[in-house]
Every structure is written in C-alpha cells, then in structure tokens.
N, C-alpha and C. Protein backbone atom coordinates (compact mmCIF):
# COMPACT_ATOMS: atom_id res chain seq x y z
N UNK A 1 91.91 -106.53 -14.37
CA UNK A 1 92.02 -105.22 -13.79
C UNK A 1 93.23 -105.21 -12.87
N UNK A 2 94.15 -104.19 -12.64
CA UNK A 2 95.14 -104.22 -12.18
C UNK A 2 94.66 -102.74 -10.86
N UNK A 3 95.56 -102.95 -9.46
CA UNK A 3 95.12 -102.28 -8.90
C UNK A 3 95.94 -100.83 -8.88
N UNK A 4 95.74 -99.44 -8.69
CA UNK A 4 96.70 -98.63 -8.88
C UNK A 4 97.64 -98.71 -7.82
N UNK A 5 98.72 -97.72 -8.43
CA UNK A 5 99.81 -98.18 -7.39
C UNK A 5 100.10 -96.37 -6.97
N UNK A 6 99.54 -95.16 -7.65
CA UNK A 6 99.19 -94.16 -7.00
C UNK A 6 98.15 -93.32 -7.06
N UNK A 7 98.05 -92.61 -6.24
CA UNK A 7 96.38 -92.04 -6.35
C UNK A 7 96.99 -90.50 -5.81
N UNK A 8 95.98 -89.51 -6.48
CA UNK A 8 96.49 -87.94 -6.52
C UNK A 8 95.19 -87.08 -6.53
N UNK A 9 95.13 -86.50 -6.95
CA UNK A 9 93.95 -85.27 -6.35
C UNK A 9 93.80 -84.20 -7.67
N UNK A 10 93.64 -85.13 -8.80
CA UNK A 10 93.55 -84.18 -10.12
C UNK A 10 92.63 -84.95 -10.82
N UNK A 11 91.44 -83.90 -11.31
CA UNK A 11 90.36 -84.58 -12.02
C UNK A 11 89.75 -83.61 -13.17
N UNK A 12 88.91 -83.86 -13.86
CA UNK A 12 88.32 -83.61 -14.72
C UNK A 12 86.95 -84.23 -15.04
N UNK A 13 85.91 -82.96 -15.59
CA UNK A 13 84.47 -84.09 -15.81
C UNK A 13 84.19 -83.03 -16.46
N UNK A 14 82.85 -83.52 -17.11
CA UNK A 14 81.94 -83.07 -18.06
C UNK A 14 80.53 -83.78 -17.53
N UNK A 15 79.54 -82.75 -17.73
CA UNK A 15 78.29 -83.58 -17.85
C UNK A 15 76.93 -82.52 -17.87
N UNK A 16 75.98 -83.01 -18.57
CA UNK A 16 74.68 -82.32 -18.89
C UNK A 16 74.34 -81.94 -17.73
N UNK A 17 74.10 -80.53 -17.30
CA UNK A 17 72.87 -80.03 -16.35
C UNK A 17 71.86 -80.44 -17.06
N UNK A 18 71.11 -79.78 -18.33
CA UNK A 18 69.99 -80.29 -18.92
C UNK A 18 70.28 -80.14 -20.26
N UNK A 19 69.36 -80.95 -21.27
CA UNK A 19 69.49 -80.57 -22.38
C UNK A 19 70.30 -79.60 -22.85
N UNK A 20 70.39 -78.92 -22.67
CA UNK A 20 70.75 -77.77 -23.28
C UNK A 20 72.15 -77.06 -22.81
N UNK A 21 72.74 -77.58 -21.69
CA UNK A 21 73.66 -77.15 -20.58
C UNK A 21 74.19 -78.11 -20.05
N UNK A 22 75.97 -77.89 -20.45
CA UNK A 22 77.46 -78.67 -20.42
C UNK A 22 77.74 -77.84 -19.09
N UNK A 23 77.90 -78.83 -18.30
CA UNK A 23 79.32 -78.10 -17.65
C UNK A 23 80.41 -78.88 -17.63
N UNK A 24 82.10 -77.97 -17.89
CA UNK A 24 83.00 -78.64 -17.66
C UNK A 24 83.49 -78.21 -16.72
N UNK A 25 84.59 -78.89 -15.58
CA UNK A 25 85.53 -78.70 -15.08
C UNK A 25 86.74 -79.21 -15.26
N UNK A 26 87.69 -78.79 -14.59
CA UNK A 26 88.95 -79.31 -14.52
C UNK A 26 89.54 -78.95 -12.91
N UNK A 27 90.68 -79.86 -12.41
CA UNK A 27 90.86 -79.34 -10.64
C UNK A 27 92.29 -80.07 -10.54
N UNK A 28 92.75 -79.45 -9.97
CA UNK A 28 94.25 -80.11 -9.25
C UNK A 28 94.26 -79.88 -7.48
N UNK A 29 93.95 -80.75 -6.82
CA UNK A 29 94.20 -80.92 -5.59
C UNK A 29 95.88 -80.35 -4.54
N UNK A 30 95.96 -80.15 -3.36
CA UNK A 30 97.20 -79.73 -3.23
C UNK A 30 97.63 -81.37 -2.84
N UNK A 31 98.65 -81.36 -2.44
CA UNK A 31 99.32 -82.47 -2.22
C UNK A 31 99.46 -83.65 -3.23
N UNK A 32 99.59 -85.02 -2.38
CA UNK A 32 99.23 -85.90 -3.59
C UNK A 32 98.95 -87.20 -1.74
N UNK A 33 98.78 -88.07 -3.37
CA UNK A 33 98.54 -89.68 -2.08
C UNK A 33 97.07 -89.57 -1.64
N UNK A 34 96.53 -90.53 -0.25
CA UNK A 34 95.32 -90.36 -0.46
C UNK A 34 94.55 -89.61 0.14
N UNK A 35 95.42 -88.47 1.09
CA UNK A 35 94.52 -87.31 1.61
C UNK A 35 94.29 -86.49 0.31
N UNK A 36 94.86 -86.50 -0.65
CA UNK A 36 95.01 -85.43 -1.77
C UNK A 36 93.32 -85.69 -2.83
N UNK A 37 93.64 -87.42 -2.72
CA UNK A 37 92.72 -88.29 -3.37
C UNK A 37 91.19 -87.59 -2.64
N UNK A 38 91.47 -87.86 -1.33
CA UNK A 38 89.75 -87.69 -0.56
C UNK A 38 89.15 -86.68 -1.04
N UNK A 39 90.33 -85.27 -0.57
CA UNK A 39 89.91 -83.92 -0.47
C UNK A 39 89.36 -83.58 -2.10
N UNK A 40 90.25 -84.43 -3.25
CA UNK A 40 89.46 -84.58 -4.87
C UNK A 40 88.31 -84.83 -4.92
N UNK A 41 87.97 -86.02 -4.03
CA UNK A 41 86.62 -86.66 -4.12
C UNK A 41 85.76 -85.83 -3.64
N UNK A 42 85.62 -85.14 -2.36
CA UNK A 42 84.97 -84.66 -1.55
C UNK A 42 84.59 -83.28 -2.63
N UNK A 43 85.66 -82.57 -3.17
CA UNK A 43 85.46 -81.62 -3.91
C UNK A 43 84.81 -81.58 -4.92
N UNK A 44 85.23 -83.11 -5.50
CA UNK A 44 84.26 -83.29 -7.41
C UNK A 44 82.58 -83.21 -6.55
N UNK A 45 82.41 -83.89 -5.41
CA UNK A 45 81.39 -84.17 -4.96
C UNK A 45 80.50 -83.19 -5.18
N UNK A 46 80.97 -81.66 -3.94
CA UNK A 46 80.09 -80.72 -3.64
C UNK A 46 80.24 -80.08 -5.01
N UNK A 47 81.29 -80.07 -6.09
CA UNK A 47 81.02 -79.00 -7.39
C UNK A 47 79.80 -79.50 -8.49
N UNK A 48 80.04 -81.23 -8.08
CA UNK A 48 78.24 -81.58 -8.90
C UNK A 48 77.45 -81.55 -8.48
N UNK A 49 77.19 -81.57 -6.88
CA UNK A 49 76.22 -81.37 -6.15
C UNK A 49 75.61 -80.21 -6.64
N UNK A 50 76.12 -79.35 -6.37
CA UNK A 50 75.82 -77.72 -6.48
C UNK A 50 75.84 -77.49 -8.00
N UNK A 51 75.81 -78.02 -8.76
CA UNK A 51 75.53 -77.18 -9.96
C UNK A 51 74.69 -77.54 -10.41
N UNK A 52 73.65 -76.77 -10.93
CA UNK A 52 71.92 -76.79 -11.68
C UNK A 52 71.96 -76.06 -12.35
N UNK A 53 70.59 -75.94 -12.85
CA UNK A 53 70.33 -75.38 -14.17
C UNK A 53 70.43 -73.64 -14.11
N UNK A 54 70.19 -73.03 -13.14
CA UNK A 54 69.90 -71.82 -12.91
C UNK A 54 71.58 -70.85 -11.84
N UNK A 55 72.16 -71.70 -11.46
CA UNK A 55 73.52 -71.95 -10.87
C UNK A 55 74.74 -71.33 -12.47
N UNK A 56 75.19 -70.11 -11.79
CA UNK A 56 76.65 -69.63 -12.33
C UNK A 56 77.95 -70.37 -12.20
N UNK A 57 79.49 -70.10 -13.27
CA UNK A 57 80.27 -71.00 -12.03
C UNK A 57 80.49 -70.13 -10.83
N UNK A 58 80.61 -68.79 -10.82
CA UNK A 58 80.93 -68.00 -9.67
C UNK A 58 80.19 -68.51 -9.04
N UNK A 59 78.86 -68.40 -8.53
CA UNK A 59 78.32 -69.16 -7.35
C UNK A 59 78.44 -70.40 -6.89
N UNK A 60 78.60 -71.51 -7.96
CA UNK A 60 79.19 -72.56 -7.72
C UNK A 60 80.30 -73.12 -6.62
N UNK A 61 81.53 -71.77 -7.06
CA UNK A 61 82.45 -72.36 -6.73
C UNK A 61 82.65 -71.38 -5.81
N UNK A 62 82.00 -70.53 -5.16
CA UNK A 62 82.00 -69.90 -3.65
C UNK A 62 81.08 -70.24 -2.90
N UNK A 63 79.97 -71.05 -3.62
CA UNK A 63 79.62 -71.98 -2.16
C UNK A 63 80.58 -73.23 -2.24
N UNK A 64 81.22 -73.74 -2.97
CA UNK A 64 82.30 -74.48 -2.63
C UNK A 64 83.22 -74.52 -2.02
N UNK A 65 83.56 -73.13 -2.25
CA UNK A 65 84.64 -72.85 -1.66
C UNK A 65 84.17 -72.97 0.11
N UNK A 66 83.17 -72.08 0.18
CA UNK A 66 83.00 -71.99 1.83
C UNK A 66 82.39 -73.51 2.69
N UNK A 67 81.92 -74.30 1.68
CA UNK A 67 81.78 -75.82 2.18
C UNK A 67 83.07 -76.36 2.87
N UNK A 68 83.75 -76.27 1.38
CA UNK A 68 85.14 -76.81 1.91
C UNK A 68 86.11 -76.16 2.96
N UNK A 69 85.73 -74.63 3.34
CA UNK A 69 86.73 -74.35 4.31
C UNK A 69 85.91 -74.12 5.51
N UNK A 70 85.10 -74.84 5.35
CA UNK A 70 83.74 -75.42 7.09
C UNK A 70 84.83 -76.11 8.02
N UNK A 71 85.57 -77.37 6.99
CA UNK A 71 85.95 -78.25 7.65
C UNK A 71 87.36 -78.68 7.05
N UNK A 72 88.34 -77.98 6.83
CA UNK A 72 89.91 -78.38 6.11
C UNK A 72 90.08 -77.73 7.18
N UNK A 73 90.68 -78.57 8.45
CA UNK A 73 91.65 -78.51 9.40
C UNK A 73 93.36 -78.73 9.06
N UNK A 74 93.32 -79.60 7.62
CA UNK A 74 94.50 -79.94 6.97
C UNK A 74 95.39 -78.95 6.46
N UNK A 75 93.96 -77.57 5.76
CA UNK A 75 94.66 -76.81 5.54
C UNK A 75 94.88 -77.07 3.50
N UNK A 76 94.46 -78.19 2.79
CA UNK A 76 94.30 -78.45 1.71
C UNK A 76 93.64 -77.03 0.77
N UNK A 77 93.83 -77.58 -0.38
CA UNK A 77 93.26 -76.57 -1.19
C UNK A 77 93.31 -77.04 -2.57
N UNK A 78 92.57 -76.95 -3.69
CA UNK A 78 91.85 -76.92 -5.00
C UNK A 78 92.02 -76.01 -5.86
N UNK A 79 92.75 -75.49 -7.15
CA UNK A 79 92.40 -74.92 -8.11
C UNK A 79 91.62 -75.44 -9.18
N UNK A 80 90.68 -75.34 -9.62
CA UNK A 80 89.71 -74.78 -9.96
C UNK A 80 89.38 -74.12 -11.61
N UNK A 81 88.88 -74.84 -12.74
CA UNK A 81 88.62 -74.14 -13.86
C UNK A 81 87.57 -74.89 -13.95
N UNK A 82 86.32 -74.31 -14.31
CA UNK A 82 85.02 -74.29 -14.42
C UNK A 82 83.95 -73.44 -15.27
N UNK A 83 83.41 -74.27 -16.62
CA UNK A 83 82.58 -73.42 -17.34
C UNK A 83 81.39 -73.94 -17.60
N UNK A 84 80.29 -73.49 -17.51
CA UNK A 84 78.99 -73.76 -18.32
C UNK A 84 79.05 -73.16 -19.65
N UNK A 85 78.21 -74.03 -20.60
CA UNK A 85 77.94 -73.58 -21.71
C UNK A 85 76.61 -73.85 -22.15
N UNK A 86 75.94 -73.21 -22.63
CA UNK A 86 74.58 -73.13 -23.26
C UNK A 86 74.94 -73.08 -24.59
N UNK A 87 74.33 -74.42 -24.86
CA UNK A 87 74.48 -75.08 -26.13
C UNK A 87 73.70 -74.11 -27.46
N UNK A 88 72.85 -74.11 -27.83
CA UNK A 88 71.86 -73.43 -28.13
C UNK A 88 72.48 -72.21 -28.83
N UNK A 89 73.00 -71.12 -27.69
CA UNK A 89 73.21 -69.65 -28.05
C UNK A 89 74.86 -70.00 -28.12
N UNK A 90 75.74 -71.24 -27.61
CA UNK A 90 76.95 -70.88 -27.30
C UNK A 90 77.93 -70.04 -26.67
N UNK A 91 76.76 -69.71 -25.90
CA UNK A 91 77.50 -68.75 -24.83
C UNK A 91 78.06 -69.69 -23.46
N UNK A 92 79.72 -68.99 -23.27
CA UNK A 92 80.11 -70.28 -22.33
C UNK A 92 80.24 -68.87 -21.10
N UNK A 93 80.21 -69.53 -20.17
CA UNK A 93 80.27 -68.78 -18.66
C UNK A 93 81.52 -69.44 -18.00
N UNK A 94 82.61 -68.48 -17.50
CA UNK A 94 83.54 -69.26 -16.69
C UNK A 94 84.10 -68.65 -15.39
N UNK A 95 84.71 -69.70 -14.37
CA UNK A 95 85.46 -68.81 -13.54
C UNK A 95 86.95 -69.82 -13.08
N UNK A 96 87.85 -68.84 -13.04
CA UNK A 96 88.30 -69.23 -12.78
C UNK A 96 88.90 -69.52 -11.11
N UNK A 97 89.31 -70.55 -10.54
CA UNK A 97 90.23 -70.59 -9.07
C UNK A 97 91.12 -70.40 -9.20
N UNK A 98 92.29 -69.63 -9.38
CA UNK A 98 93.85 -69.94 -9.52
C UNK A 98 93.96 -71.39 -10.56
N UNK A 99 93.16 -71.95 -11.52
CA UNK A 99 93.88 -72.88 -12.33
C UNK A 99 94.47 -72.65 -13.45
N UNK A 100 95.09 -73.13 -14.30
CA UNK A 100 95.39 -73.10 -15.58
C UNK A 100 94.63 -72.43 -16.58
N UNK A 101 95.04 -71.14 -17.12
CA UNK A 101 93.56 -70.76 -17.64
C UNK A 101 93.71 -71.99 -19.15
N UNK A 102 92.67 -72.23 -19.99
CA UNK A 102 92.48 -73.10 -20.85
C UNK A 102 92.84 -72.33 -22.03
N UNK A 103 93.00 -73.15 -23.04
CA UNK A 103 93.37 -72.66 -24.62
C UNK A 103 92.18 -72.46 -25.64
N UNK A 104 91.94 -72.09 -26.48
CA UNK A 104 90.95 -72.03 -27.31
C UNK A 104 91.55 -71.72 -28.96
N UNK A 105 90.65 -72.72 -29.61
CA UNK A 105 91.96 -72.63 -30.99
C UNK A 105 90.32 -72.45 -31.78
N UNK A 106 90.70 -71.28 -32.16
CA UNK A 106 90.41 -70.70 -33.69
C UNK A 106 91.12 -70.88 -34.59
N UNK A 107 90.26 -71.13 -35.53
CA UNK A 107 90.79 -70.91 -37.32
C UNK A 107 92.07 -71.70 -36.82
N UNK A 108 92.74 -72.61 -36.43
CA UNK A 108 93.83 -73.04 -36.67
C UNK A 108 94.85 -72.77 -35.61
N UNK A 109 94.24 -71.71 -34.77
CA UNK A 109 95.30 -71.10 -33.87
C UNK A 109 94.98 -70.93 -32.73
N UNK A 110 95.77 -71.24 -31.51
CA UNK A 110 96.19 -71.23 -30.05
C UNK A 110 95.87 -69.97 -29.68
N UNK A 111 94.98 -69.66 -28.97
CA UNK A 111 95.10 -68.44 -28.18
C UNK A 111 94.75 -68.79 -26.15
N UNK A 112 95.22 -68.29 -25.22
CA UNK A 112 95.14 -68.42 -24.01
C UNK A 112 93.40 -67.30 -23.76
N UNK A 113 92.27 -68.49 -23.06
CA UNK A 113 91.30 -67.69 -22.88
C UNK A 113 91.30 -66.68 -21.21
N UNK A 114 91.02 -65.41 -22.42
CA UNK A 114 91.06 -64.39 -20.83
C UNK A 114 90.66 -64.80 -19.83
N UNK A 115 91.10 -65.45 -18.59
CA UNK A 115 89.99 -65.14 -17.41
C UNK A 115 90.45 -64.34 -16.23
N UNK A 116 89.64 -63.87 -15.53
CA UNK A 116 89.93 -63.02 -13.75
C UNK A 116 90.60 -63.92 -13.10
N UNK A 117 91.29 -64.95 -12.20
CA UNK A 117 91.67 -65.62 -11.66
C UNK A 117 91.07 -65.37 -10.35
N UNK A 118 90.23 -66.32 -9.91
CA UNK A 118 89.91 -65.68 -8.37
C UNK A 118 91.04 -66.29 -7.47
N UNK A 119 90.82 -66.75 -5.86
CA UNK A 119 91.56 -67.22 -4.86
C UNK A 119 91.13 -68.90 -5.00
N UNK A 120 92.18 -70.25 -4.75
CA UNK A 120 92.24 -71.28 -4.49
C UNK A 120 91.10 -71.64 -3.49
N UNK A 121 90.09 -72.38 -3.87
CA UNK A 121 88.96 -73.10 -3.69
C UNK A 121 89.94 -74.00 -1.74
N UNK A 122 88.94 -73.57 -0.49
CA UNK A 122 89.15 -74.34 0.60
C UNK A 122 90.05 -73.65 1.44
N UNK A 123 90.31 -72.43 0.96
CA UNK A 123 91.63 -71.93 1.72
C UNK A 123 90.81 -70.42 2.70
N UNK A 124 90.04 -69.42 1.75
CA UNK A 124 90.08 -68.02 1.90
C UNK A 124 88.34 -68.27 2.35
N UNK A 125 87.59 -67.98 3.50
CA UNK A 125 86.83 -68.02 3.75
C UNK A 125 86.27 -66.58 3.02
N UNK A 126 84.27 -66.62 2.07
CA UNK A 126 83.81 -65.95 1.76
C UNK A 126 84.67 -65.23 0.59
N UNK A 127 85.36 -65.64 -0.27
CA UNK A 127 86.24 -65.66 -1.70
C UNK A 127 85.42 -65.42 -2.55
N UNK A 128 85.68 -64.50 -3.83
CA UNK A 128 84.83 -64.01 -4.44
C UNK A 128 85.59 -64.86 -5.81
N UNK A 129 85.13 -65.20 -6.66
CA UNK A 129 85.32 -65.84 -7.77
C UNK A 129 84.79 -65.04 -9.37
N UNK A 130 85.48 -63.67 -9.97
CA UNK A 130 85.04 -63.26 -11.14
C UNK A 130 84.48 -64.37 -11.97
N UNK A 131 83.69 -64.10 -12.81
CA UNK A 131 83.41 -64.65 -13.93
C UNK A 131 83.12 -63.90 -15.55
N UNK A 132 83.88 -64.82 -16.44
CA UNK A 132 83.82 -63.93 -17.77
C UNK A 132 82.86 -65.11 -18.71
N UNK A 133 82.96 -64.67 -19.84
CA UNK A 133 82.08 -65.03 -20.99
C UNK A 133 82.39 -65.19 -22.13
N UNK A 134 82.33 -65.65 -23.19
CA UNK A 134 82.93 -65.22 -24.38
C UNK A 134 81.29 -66.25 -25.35
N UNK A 135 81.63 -65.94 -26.51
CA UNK A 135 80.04 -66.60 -27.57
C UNK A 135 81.35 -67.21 -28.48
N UNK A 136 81.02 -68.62 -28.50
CA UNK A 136 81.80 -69.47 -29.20
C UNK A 136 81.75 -69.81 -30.56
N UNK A 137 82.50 -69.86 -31.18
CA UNK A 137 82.49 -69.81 -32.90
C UNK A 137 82.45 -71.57 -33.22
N UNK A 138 81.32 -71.44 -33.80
CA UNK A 138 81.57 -73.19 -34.64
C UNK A 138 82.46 -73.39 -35.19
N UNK A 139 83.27 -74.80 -34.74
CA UNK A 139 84.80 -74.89 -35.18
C UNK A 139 85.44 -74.50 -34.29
N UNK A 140 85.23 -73.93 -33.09
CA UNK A 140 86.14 -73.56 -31.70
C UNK A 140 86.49 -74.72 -31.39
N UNK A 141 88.04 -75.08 -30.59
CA UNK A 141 87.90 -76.12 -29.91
C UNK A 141 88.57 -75.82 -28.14
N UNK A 142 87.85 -75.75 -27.61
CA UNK A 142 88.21 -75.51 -25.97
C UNK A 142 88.97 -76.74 -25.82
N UNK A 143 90.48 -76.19 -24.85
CA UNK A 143 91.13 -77.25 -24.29
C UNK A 143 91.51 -77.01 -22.94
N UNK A 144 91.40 -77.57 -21.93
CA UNK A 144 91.33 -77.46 -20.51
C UNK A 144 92.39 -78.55 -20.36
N UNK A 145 93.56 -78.26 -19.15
CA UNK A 145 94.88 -78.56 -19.17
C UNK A 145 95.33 -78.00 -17.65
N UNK A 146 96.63 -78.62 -17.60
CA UNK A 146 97.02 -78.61 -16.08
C UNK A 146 98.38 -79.18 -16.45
N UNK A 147 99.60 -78.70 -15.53
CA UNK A 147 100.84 -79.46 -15.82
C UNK A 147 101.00 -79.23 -14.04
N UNK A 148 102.25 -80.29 -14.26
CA UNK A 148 102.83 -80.55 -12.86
C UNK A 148 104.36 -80.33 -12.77
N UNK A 149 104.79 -79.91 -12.11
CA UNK A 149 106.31 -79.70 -12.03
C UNK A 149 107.40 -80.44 -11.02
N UNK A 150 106.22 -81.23 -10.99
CA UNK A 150 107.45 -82.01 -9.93
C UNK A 150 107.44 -83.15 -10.04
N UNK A 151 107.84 -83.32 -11.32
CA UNK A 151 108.17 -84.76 -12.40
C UNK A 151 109.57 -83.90 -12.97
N UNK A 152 110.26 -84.63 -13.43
CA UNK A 152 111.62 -84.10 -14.23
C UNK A 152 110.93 -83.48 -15.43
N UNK A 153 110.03 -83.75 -16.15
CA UNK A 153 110.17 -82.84 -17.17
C UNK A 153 108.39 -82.20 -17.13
N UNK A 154 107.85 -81.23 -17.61
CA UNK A 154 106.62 -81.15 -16.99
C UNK A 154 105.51 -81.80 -18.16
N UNK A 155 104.96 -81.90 -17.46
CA UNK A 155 104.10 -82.89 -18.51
C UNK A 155 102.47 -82.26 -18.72
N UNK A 156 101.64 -82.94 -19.88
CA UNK A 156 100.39 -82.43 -19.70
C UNK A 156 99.25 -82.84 -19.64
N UNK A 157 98.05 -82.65 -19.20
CA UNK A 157 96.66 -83.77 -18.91
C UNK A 157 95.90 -82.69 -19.77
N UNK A 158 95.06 -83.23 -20.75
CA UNK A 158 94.43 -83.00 -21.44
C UNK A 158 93.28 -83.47 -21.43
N UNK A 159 91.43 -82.66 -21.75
CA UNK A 159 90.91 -83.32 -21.69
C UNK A 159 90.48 -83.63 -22.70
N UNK A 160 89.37 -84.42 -23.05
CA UNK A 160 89.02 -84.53 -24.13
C UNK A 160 88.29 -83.21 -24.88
N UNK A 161 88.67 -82.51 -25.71
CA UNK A 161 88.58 -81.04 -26.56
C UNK A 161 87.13 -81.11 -26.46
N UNK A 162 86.64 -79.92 -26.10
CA UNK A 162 85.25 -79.50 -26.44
C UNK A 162 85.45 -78.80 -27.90
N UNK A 163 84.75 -79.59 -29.23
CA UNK A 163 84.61 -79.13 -30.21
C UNK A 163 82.90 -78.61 -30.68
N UNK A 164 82.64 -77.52 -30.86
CA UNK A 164 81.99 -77.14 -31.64
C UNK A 164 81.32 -77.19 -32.87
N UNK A 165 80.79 -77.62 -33.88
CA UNK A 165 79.95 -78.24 -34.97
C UNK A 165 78.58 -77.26 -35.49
C-alpha cells in the first residue's frame, strides 16, 4: 500500500436504503488539501446519515445544508447531485446543489438530465433545493460526472454507470 500524496474534497457513493431503494450521490468540495478532505468527510457523513427510506433528496440535502452551515466558520461549501431510485417502479427522484447536472443515454444517445439547480450545500442558511423526476427506461444508463478546471486540460470522474436491465 502506498500512502497518498494528495487528498481533495470530491466523492461519490452509492448504496441501498432498502431493498428496493438506491441512492446515488456525487459532491465536489470547495477548495482542495485537507480542510477540503474533512469538510468531504463531514458532508458524505451527514448525507448518509440522513437518508432513509421515507427521506426525499430535497429534504436530504436542506437538512444538510443547514447542518453544515451551524458550523462553517471557514466559509466552505459542497455541490451536490443526489438521486434516489425505486427500483421496482424506476422512478428516480433528484435534486440538484449547483453540481454537474448528469447524462443519461438512451437508445444510444447522450442527452443532459433536466434538473432545477438549487444553491451550494453549507453556504445559504434555510436553501430550498427543487426536486425533479423522470421513470427510467430499461437500457437507460445514468452517468454522474464532475470536471475540474484547474488542471491544464479539464478532465473527468466518472462513476460507475447506473445501468438498467
């Protein structure tokens, strides 16, 4: 095992609420190094904390939001893409923070999925976070993504594709 030599504030997860219910996220931290790292951690923390079975992402991520701006004296901040999906009916629920909205490829083809963009997660005390919907086609493949621009050329983090079957 080799030890890292930088640490940043951009993550991604997946994981069962229950049977029946995915949630994904995706997040880019502001800064970088290891205040960027904490304020990641602290954030992946309260967004799994808080999410259950009966839990929207809009609610999710405005009690997140107001957790996190209890105590950011730093002044940090989080964007934010977040969906449940109910496996079953395939209905996915999303909201967005100011992140990247995600791609969704039908039949072969790229399209950018609509979302509301709310305000950056830690910043705007009591932030309202829209949320949209869409019913997913077997054979969809959701891709959730993030680039950075302050590398010479911009680059991309991908997660692993939510495919459909």
């Amino acid at each position: 095992m080799n030890p890292a030599k930088e640490v940043g504030g951009d993550f991604y997860d997946f994981f069962l609420i229950d049977e029946n219910t995915l949630a994904v996220v995706i997040a880019d931290v502001s800064g970088k190094g290891i205040p960027a790292a904490l304020f990641m951690a602290n954030s992946k923390t309260l967004i799994k904390s808080n999410t259950h079975k009966n839990a929207s992402p809009k609610e999710i991520l405005k009690t997140v939001n107001d957790l996190l701006c209890e105590s950011n004296d730093e002044g940090m901040f989080v964007t934010v893409f977040m969906g449940i999906l109910d496996i079953p009916s395939r209905r996915f629920a999303y909201a967005n923070a100011a992140h990247c909205p995600p791609l969704i490829n039908r039949d072969g083809s790229f399209e950018v999925l609509t979302t509301t963009p709310g305000a950056i997660l830690g910043f705007l005390d009591d932030a309202d976070f829209p949320q949209n919907e869409i019913i997913l086609q077997e054979g969809d493949t959701l891709c959730l993504w993030e680039f950075w621009t302050y590398h010479p050329a911009v680059l991309l983090m991908l997660m692993p594709p939510i495919v459909l079957h």
